[in-house]
PDB file of N, CA and C in Angstrom:
ATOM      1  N   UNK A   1     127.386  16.025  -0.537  1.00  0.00           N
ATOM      2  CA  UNK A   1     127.054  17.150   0.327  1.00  0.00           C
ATOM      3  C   UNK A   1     125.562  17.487   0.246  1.00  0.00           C
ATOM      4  N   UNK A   2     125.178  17.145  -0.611  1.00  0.00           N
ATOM      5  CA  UNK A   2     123.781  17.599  -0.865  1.00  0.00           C
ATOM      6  C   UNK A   2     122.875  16.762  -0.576  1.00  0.00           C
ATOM      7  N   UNK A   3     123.034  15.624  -0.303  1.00  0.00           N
ATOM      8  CA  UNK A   3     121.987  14.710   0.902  1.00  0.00           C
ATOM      9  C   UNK A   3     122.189  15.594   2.373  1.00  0.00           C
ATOM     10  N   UNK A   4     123.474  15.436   2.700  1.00  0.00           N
ATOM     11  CA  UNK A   4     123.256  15.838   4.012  1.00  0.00           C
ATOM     12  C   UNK A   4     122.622  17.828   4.256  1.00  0.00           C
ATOM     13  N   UNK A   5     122.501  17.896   3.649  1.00  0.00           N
ATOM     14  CA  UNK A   5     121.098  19.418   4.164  1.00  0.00           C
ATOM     15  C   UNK A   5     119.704  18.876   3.857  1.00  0.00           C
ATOM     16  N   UNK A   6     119.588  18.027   3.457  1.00  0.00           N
ATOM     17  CA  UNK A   6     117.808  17.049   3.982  1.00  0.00           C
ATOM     18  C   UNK A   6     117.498  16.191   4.625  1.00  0.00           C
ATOM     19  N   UNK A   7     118.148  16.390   6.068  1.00  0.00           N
ATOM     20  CA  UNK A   7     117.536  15.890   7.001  1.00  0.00           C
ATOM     21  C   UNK A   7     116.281  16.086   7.478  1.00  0.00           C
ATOM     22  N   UNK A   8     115.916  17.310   7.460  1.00  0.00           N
ATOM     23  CA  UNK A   8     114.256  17.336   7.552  1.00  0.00           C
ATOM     24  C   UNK A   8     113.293  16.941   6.569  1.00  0.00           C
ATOM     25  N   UNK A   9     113.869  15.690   6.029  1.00  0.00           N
ATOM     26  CA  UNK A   9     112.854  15.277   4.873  1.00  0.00           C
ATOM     27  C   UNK A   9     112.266  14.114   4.978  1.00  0.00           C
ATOM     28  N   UNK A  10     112.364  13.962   6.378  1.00  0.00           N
ATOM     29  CA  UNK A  10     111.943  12.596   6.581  1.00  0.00           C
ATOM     30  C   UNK A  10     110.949  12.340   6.693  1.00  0.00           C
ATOM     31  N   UNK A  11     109.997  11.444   6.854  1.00  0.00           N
ATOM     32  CA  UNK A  11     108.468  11.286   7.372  1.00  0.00           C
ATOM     33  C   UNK A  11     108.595  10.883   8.133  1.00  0.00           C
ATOM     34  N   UNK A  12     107.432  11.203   8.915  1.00  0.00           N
ATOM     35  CA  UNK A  12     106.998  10.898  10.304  1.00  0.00           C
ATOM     36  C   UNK A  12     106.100   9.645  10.658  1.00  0.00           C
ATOM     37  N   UNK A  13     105.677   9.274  11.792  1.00  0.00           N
ATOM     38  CA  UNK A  13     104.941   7.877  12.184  1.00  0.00           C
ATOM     39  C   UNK A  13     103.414   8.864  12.238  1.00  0.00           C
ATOM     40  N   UNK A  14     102.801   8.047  11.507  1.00  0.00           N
ATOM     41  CA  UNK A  14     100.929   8.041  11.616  1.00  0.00           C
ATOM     42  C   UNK A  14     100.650   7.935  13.468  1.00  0.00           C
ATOM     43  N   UNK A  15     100.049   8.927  14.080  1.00  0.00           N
ATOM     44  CA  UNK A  15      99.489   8.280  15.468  1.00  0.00           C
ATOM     45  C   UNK A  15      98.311   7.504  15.211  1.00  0.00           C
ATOM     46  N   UNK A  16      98.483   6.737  15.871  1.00  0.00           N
ATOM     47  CA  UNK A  16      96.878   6.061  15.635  1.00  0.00           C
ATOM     48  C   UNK A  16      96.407   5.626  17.236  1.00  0.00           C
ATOM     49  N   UNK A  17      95.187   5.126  17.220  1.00  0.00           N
ATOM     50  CA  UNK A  17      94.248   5.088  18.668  1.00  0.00           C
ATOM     51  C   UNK A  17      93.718   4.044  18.950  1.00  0.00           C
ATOM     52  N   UNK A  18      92.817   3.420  19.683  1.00  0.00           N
ATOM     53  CA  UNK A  18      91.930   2.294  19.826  1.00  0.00           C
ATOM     54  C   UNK A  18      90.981   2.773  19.439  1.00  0.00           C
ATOM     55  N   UNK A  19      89.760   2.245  18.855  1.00  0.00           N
ATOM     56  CA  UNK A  19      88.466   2.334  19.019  1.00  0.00           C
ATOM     57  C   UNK A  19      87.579   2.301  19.805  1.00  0.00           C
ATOM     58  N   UNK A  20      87.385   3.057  21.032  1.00  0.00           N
ATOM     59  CA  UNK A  20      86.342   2.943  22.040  1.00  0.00           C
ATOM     60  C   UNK A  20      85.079   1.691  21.585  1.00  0.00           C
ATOM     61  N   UNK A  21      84.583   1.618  20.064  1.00  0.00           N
ATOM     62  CA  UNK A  21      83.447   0.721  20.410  1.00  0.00           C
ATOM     63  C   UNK A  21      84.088  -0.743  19.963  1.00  0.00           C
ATOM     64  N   UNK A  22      84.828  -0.797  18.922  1.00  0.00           N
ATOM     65  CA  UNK A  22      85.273  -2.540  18.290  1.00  0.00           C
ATOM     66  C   UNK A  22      86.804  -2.376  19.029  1.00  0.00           C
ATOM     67  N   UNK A  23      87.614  -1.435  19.535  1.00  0.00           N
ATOM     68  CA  UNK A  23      88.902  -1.741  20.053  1.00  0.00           C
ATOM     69  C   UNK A  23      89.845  -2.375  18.732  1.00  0.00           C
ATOM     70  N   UNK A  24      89.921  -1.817  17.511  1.00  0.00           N
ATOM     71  CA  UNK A  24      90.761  -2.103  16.555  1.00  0.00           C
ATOM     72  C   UNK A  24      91.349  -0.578  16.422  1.00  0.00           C
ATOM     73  N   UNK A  25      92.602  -0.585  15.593  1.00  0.00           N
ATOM     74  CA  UNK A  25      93.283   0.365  15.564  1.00  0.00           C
ATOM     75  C   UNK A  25      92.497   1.383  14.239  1.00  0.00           C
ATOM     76  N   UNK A  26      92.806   3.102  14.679  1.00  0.00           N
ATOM     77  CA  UNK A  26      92.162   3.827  13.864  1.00  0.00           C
ATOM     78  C   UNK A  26      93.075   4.952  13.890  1.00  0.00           C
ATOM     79  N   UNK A  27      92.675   5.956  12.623  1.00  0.00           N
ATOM     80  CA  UNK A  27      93.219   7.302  12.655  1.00  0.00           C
ATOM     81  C   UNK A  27      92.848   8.424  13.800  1.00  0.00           C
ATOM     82  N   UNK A  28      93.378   9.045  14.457  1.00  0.00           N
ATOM     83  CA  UNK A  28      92.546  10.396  15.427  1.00  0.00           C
ATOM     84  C   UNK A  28      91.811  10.985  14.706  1.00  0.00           C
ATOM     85  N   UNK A  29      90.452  11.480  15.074  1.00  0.00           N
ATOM     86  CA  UNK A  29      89.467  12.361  14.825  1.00  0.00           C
ATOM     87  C   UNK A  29      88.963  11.512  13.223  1.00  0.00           C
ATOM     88  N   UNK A  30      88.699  10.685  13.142  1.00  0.00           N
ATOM     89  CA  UNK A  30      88.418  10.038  11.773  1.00  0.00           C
ATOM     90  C   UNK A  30      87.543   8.949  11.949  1.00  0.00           C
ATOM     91  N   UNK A  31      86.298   8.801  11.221  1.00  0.00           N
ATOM     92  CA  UNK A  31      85.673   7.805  11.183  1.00  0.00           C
ATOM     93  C   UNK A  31      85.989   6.001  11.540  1.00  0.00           C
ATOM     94  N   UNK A  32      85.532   5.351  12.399  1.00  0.00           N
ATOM     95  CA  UNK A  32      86.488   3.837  12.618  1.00  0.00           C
ATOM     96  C   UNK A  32      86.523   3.360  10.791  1.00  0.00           C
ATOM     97  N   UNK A  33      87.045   2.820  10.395  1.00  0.00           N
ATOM     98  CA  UNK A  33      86.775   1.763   9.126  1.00  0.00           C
ATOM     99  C   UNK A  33      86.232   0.458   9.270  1.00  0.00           C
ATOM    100  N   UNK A  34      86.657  -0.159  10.707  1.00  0.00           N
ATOM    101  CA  UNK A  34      86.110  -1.027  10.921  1.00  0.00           C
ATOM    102  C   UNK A  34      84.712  -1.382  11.257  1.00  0.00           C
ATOM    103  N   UNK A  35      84.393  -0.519  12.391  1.00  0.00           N
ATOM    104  CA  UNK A  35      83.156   0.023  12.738  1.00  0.00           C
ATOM    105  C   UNK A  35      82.073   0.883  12.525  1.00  0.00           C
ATOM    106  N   UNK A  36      82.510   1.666  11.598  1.00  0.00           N
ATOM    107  CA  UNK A  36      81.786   3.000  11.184  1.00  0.00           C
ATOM    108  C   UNK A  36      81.327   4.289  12.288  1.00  0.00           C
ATOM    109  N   UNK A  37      81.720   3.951  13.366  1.00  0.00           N
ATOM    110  CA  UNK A  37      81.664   4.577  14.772  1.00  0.00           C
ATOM    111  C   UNK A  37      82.342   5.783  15.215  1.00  0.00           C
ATOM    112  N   UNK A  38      82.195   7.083  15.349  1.00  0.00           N
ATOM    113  CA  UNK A  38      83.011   7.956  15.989  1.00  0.00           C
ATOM    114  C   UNK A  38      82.047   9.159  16.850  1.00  0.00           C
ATOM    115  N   UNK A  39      82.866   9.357  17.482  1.00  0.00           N
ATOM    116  CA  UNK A  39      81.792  10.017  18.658  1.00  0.00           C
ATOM    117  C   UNK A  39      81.145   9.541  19.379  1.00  0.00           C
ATOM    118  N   UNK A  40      80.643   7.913  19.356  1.00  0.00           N
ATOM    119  CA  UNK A  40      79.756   7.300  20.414  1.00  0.00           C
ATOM    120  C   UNK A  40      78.528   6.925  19.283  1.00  0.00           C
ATOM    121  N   UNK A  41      78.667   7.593  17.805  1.00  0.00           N
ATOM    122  CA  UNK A  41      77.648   7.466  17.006  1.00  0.00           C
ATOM    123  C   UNK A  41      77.969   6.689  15.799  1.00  0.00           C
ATOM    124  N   UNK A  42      76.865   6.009  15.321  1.00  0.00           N
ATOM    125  CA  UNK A  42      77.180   5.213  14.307  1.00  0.00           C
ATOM    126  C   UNK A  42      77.224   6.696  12.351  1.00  0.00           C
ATOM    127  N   UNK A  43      78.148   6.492  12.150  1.00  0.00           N
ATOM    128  CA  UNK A  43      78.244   7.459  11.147  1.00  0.00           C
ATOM    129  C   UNK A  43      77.991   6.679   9.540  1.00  0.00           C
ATOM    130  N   UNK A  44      79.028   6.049   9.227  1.00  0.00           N
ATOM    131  CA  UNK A  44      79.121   4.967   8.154  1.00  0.00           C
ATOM    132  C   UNK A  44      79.168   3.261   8.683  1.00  0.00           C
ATOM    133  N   UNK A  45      77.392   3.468   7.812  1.00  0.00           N
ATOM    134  CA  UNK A  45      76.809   2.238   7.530  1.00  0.00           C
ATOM    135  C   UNK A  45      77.695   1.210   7.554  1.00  0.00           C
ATOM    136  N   UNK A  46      78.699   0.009   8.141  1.00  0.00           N
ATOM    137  CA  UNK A  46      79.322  -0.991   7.514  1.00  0.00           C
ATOM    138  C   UNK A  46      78.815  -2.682   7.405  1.00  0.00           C
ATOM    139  N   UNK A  47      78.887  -3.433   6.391  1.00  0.00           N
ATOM    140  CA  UNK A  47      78.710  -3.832   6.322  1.00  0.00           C
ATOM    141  C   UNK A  47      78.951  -5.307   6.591  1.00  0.00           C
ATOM    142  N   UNK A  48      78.713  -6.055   6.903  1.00  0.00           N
ATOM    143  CA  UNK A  48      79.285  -7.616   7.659  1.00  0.00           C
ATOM    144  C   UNK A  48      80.529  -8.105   6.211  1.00  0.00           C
ATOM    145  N   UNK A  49      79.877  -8.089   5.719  1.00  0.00           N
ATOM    146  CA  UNK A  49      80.590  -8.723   4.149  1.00  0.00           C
ATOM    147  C   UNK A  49      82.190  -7.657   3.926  1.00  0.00           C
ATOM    148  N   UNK A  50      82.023  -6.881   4.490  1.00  0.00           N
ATOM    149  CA  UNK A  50      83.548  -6.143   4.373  1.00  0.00           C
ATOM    150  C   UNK A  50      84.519  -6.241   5.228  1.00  0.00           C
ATOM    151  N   UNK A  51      83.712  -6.603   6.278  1.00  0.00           N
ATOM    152  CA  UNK A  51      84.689  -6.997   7.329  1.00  0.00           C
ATOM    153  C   UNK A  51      85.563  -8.354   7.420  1.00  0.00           C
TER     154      UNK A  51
END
């Protein structure tokens, strides 16, 4: 009985977006990882070697 009253305990799906500048997948409102790009601006430096 006591599983079934935690149904709201589930987790939910991450949304995620394209990247307007490299078009790889990213978090909303969050720096690219791939690109270092958000806003149209380069934010974090990335480096060739990490990619």
């Amino acid at each position: 009985k006591g599983r079934m009253r935690r149904g709201h305990y589930g987790t939910s799906v991450l949304a995620s977006m394209e990247c307007p500048h490299c078009h790889e997948l990213k978090l909303p409102h969050r720096v690219c990882p791939h690109c270092g790009y958000y806003n149209g601006m380069e934010i974090v430096s990335v480096s060739k070697e990490e990619e």
